[in-house]
N, C-alpha and C. Protein backbone atom coordinates (compact mmCIF):
# COMPACT_ATOMS: atom_id res chain seq x y z
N UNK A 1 0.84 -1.20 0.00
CA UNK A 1 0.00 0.00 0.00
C UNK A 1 0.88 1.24 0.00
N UNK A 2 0.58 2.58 -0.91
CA UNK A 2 1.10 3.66 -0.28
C UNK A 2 0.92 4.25 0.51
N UNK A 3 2.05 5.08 0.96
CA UNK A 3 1.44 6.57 1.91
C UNK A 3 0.42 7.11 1.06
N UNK A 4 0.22 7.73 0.13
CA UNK A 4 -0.68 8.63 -0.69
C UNK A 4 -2.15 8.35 -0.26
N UNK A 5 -2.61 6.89 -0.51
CA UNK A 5 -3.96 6.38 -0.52
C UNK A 5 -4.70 7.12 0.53
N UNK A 6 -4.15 7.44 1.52
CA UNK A 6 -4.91 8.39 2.52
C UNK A 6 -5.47 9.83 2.45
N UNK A 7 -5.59 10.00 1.06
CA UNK A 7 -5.78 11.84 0.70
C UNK A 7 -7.85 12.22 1.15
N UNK A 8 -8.14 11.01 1.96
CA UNK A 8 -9.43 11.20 2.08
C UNK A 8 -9.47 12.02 3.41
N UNK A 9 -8.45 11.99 4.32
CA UNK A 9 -7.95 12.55 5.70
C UNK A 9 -7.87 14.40 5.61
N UNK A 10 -8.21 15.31 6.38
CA UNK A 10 -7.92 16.37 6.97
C UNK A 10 -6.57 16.81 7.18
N UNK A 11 -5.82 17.80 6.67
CA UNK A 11 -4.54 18.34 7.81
C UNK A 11 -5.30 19.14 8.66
N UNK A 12 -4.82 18.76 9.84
CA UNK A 12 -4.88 19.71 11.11
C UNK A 12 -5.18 21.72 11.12
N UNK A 13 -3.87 21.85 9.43
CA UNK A 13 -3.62 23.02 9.73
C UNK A 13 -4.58 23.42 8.45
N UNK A 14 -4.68 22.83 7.25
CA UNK A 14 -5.02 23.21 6.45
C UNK A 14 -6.31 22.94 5.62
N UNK A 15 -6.87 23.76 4.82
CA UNK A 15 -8.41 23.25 4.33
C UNK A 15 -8.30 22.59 3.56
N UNK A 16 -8.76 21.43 2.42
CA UNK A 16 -9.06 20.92 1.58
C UNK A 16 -9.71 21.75 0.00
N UNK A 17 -8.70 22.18 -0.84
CA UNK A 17 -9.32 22.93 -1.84
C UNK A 17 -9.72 22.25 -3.09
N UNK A 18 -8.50 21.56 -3.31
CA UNK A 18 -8.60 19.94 -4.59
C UNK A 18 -7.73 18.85 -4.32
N UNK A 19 -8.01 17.78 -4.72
CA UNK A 19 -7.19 16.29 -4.57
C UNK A 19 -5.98 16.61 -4.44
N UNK A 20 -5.15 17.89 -5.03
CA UNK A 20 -4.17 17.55 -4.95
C UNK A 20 -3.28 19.24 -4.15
N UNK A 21 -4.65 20.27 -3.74
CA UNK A 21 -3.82 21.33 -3.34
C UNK A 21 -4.91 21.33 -2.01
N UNK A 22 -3.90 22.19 -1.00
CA UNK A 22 -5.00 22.65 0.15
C UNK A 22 -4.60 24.15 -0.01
N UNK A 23 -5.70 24.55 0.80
CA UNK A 23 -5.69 25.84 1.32
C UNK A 23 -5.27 26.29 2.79
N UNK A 24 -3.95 26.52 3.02
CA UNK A 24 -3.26 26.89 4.10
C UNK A 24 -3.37 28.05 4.57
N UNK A 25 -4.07 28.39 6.29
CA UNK A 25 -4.39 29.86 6.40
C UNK A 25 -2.77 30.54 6.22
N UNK A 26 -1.59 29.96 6.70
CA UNK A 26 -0.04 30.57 6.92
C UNK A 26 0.55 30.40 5.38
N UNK A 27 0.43 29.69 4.76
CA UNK A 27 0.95 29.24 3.16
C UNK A 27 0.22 29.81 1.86
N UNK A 28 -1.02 29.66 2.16
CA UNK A 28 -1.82 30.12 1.33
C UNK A 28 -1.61 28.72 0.35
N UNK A 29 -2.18 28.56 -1.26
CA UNK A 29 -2.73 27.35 -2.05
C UNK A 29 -0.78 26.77 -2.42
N UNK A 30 -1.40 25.62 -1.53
CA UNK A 30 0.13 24.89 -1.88
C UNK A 30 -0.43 23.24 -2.11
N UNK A 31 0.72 22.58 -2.89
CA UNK A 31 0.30 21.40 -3.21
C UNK A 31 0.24 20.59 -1.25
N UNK A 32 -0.50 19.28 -1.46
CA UNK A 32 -0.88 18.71 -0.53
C UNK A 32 0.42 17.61 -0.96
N UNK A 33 0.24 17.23 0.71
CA UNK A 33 1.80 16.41 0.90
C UNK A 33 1.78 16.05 1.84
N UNK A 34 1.96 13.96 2.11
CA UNK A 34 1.65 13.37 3.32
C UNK A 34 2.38 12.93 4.02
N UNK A 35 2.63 13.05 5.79
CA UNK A 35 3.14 12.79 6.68
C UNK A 35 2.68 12.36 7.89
N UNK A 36 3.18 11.16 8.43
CA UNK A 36 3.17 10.64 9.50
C UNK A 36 2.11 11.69 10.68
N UNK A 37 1.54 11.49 11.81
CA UNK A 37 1.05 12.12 12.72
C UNK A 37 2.05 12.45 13.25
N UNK A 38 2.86 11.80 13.79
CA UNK A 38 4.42 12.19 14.55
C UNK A 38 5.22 13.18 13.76
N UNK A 39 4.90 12.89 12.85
CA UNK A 39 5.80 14.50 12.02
C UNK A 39 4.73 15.57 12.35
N UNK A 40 3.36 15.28 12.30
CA UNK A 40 2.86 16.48 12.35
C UNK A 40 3.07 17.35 14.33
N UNK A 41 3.16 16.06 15.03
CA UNK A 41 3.45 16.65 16.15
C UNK A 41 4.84 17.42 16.04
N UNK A 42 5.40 16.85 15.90
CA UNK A 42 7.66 17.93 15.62
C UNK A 42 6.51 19.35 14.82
N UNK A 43 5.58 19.46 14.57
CA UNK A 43 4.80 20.87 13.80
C UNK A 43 4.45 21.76 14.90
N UNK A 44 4.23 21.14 15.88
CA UNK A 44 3.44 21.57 17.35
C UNK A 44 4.82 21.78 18.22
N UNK A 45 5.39 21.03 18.57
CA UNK A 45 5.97 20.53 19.41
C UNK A 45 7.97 21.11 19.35
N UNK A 46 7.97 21.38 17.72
CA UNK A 46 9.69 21.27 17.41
C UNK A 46 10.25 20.20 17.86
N UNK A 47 9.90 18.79 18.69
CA UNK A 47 10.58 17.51 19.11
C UNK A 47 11.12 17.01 17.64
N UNK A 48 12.36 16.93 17.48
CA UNK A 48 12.73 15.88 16.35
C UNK A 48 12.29 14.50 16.45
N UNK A 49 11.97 13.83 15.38
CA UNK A 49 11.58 12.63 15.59
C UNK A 49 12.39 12.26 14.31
N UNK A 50 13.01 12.68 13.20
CA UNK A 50 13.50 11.99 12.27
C UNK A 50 12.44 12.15 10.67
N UNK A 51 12.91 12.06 9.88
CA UNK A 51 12.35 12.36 8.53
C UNK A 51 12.21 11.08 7.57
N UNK A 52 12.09 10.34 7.21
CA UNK A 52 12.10 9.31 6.02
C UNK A 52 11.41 9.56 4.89
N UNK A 53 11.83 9.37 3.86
CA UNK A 53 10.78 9.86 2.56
C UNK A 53 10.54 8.43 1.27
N UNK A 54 9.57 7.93 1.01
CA UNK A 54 9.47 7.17 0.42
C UNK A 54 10.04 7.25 -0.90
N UNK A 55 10.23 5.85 -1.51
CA UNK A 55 10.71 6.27 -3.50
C UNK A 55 9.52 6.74 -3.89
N UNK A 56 9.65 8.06 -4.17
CA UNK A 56 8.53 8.40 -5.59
C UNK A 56 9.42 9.81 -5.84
N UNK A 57 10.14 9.37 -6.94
CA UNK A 57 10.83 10.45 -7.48
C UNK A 57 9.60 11.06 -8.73
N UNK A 58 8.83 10.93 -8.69
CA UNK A 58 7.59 11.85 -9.42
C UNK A 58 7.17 12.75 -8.78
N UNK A 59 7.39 13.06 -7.18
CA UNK A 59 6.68 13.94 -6.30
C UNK A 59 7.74 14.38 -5.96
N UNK A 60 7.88 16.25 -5.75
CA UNK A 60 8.88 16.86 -5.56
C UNK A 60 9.12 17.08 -3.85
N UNK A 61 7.62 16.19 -3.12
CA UNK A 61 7.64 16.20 -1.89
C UNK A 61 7.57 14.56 -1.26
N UNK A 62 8.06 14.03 -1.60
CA UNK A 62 7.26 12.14 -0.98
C UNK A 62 7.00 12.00 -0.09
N UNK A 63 6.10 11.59 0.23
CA UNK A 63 5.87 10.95 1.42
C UNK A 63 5.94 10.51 2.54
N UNK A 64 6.09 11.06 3.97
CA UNK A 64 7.42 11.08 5.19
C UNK A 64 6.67 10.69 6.35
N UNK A 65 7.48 9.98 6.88
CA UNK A 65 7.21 9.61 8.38
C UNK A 65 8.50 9.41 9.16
N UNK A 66 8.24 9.26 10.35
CA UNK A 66 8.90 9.46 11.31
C UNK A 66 10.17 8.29 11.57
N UNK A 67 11.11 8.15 12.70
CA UNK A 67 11.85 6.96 12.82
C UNK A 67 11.00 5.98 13.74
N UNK A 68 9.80 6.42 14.30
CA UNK A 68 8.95 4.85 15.11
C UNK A 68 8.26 4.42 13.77
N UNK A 69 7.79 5.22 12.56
CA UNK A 69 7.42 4.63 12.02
C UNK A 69 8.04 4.24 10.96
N UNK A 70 9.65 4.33 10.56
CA UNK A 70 10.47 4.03 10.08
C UNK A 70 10.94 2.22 10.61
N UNK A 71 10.72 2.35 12.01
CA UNK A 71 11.29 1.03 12.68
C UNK A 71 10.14 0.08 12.25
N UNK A 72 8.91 0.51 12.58
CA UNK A 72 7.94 -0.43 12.46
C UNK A 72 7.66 -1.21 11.23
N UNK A 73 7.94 0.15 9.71
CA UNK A 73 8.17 -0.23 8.47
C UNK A 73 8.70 -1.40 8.06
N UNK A 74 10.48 -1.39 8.89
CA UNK A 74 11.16 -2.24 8.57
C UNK A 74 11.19 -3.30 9.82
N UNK A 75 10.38 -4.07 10.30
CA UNK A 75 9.79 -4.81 10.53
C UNK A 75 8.64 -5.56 10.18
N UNK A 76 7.74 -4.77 9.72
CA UNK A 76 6.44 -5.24 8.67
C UNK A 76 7.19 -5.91 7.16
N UNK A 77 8.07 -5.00 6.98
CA UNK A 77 8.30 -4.76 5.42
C UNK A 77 7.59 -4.25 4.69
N UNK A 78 6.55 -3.83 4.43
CA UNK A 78 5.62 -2.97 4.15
C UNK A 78 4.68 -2.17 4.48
N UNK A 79 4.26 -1.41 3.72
CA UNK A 79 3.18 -0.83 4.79
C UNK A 79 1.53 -1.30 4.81
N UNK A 80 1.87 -2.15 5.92
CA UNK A 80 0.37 -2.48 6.24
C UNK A 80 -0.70 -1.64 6.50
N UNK A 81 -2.06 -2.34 6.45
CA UNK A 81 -3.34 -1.55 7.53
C UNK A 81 -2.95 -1.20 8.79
N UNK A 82 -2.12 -2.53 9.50
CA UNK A 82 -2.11 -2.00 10.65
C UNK A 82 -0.99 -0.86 11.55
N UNK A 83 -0.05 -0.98 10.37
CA UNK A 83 0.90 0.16 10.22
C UNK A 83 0.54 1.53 9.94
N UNK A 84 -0.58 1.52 8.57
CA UNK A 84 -0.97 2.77 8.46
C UNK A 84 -1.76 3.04 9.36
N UNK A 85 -2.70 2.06 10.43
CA UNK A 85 -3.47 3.27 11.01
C UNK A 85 -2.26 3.66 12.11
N UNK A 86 -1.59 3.06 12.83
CA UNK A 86 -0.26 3.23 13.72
C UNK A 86 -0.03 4.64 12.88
N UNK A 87 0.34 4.83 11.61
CA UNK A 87 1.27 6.37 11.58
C UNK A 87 0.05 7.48 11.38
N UNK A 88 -0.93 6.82 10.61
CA UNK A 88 -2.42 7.92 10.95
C UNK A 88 -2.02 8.77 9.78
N UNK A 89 -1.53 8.32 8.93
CA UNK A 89 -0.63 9.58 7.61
C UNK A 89 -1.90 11.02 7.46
N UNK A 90 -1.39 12.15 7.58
CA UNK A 90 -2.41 13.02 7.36
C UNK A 90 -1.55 13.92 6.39
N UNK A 91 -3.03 14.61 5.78
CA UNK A 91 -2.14 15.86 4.51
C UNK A 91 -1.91 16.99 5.23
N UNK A 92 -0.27 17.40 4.90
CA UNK A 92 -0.74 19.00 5.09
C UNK A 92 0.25 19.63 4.02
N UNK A 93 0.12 21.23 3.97
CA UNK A 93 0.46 21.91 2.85
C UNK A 93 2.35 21.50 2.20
N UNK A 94 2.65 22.13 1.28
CA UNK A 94 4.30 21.62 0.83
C UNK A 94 5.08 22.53 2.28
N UNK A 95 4.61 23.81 2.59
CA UNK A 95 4.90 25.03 3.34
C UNK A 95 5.37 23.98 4.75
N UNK A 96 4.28 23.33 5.46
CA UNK A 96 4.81 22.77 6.58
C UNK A 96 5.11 21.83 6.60
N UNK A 97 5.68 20.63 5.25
CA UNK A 97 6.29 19.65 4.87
C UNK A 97 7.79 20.02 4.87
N UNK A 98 8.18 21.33 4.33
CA UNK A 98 9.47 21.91 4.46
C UNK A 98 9.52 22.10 5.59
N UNK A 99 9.04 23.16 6.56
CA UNK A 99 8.95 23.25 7.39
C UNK A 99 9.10 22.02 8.81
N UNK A 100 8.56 20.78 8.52
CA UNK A 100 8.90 19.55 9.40
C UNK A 100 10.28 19.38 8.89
N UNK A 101 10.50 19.00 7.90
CA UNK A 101 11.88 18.91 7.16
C UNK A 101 12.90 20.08 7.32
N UNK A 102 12.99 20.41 7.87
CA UNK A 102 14.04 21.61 8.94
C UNK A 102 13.70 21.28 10.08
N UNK A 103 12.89 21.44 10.51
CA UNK A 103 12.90 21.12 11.84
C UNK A 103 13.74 19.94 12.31
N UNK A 104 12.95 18.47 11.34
CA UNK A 104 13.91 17.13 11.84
C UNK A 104 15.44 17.33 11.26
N UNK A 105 15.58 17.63 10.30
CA UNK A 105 16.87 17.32 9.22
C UNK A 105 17.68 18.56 9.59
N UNK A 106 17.05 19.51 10.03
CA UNK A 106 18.11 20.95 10.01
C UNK A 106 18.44 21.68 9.04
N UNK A 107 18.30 21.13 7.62
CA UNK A 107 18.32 21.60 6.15
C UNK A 107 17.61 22.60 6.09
N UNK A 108 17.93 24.10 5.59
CA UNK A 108 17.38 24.97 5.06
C UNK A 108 16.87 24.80 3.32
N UNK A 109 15.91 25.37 3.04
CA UNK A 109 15.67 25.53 1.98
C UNK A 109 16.55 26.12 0.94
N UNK A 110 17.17 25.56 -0.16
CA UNK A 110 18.35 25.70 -1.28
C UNK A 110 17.52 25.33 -2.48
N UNK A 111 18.27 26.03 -3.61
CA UNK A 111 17.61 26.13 -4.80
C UNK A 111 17.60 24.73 -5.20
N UNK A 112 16.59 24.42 -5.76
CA UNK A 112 16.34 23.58 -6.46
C UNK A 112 17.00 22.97 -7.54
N UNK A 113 17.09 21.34 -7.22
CA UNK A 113 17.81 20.81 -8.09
C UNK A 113 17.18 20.72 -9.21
N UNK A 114 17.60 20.37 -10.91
CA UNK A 114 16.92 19.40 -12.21
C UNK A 114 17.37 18.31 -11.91
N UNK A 115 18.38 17.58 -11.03
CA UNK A 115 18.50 16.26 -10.93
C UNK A 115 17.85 15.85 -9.29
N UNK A 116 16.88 15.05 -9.28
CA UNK A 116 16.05 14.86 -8.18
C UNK A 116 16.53 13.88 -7.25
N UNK A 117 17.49 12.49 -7.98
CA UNK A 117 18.12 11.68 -7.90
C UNK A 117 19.99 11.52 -7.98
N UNK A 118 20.49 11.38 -6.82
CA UNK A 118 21.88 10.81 -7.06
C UNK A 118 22.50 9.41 -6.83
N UNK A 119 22.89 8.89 -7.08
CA UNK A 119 23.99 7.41 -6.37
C UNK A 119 24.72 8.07 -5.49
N UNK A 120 24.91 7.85 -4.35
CA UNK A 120 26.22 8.14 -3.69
C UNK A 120 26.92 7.16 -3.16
N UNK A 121 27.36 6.17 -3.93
CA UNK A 121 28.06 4.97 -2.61
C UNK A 121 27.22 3.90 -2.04
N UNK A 122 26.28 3.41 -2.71
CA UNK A 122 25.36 2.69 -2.42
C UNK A 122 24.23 3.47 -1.64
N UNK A 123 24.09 4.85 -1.47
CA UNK A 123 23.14 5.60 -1.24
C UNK A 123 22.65 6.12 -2.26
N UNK A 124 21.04 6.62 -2.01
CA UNK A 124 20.93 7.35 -3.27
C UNK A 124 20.59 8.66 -2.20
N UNK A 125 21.43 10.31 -3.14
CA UNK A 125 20.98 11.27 -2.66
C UNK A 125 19.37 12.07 -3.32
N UNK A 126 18.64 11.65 -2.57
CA UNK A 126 17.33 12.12 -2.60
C UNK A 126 17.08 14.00 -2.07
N UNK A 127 17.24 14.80 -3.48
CA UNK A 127 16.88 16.23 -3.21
C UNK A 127 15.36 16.13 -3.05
N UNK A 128 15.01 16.62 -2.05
CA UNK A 128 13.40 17.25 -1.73
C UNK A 128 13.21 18.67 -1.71
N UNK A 129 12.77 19.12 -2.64
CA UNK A 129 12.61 20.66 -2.80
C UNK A 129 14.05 21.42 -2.47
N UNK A 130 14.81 20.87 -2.34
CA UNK A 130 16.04 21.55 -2.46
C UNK A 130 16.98 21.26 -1.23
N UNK A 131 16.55 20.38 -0.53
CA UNK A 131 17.43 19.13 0.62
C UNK A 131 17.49 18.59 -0.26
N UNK A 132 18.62 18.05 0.64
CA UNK A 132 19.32 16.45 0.16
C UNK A 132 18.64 15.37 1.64
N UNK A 133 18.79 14.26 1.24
CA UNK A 133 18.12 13.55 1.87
C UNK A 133 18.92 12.07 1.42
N UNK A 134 20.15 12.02 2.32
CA UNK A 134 20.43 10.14 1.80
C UNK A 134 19.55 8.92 2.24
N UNK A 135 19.31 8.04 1.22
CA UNK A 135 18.53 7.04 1.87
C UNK A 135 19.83 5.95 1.23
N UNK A 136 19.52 4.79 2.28
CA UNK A 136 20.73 4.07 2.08
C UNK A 136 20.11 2.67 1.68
N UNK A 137 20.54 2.37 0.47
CA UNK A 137 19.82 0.51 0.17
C UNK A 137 20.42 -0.11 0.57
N UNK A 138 19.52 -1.48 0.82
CA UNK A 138 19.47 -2.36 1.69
C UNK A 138 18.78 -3.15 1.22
């Protein structure tokens, strides 16, 4: 299953305008982009909990959850029902997707890459809106 399938869910912060944008009172019309509940708490809270972003190099934002639900992942091996309701994935705007993504990662916002994808050493460097983001195969 993906993260995505959940676009029937509420963000906390933001309204629902179309399938694929919300209406953010702080952002104003930004694309919609899904994360873990635990990321949305580090929104509330500033607690780091860690960032993970799924493969979908088609989305300039993928899909993120936290390191409990990073651990649990790689124990399931996939993402189950009973995993997804565990991370509770909810939408909120690209604005506080960056925004979690500084918070956990510390990365400021940098111009944007045309290459979305790198190899690094048996990592691949994953740019997200203009982070880097190594994910390491396995």
């Amino acid at each position: 299953h993906s993260l995505h399938s959940f676009s029937r869910f509420l963000c906390y912060v933001c309204q629902p305008m179309a399938a694929r944008f919300v209406d953010c009172p702080e952002h104003g019309k930004q694309p919609v982009t899904y994360v873990c509940t635990h990321i949305v708490k580090t929104l509330k809270d500033k607690s780091k909990r860690g960032f993970h972003v799924g493969n979908q190099p088609e989305k300039e934002r993928p899909d993120a959850w936290c390191d409990v639900c990073d651990r649990r992942l790689q124990s399931e091996g996939a993402w189950t029902e009973k995993l997804q309701e565990k991370a509770n994935i909810t939408p909120i705007c690209g604005g506080h997707y960056d925004h979690a993504l500084d918070l956990n990662i510390g990365f400021k916002k940098k111009k944007k890459s045309m290459n979305p994808m790198v190899v690094v050493g048996g990592s691949i460097a994953l740019v997200v809106v203009g982070y880097v983001v190594y994910v390491t195969l396995f």
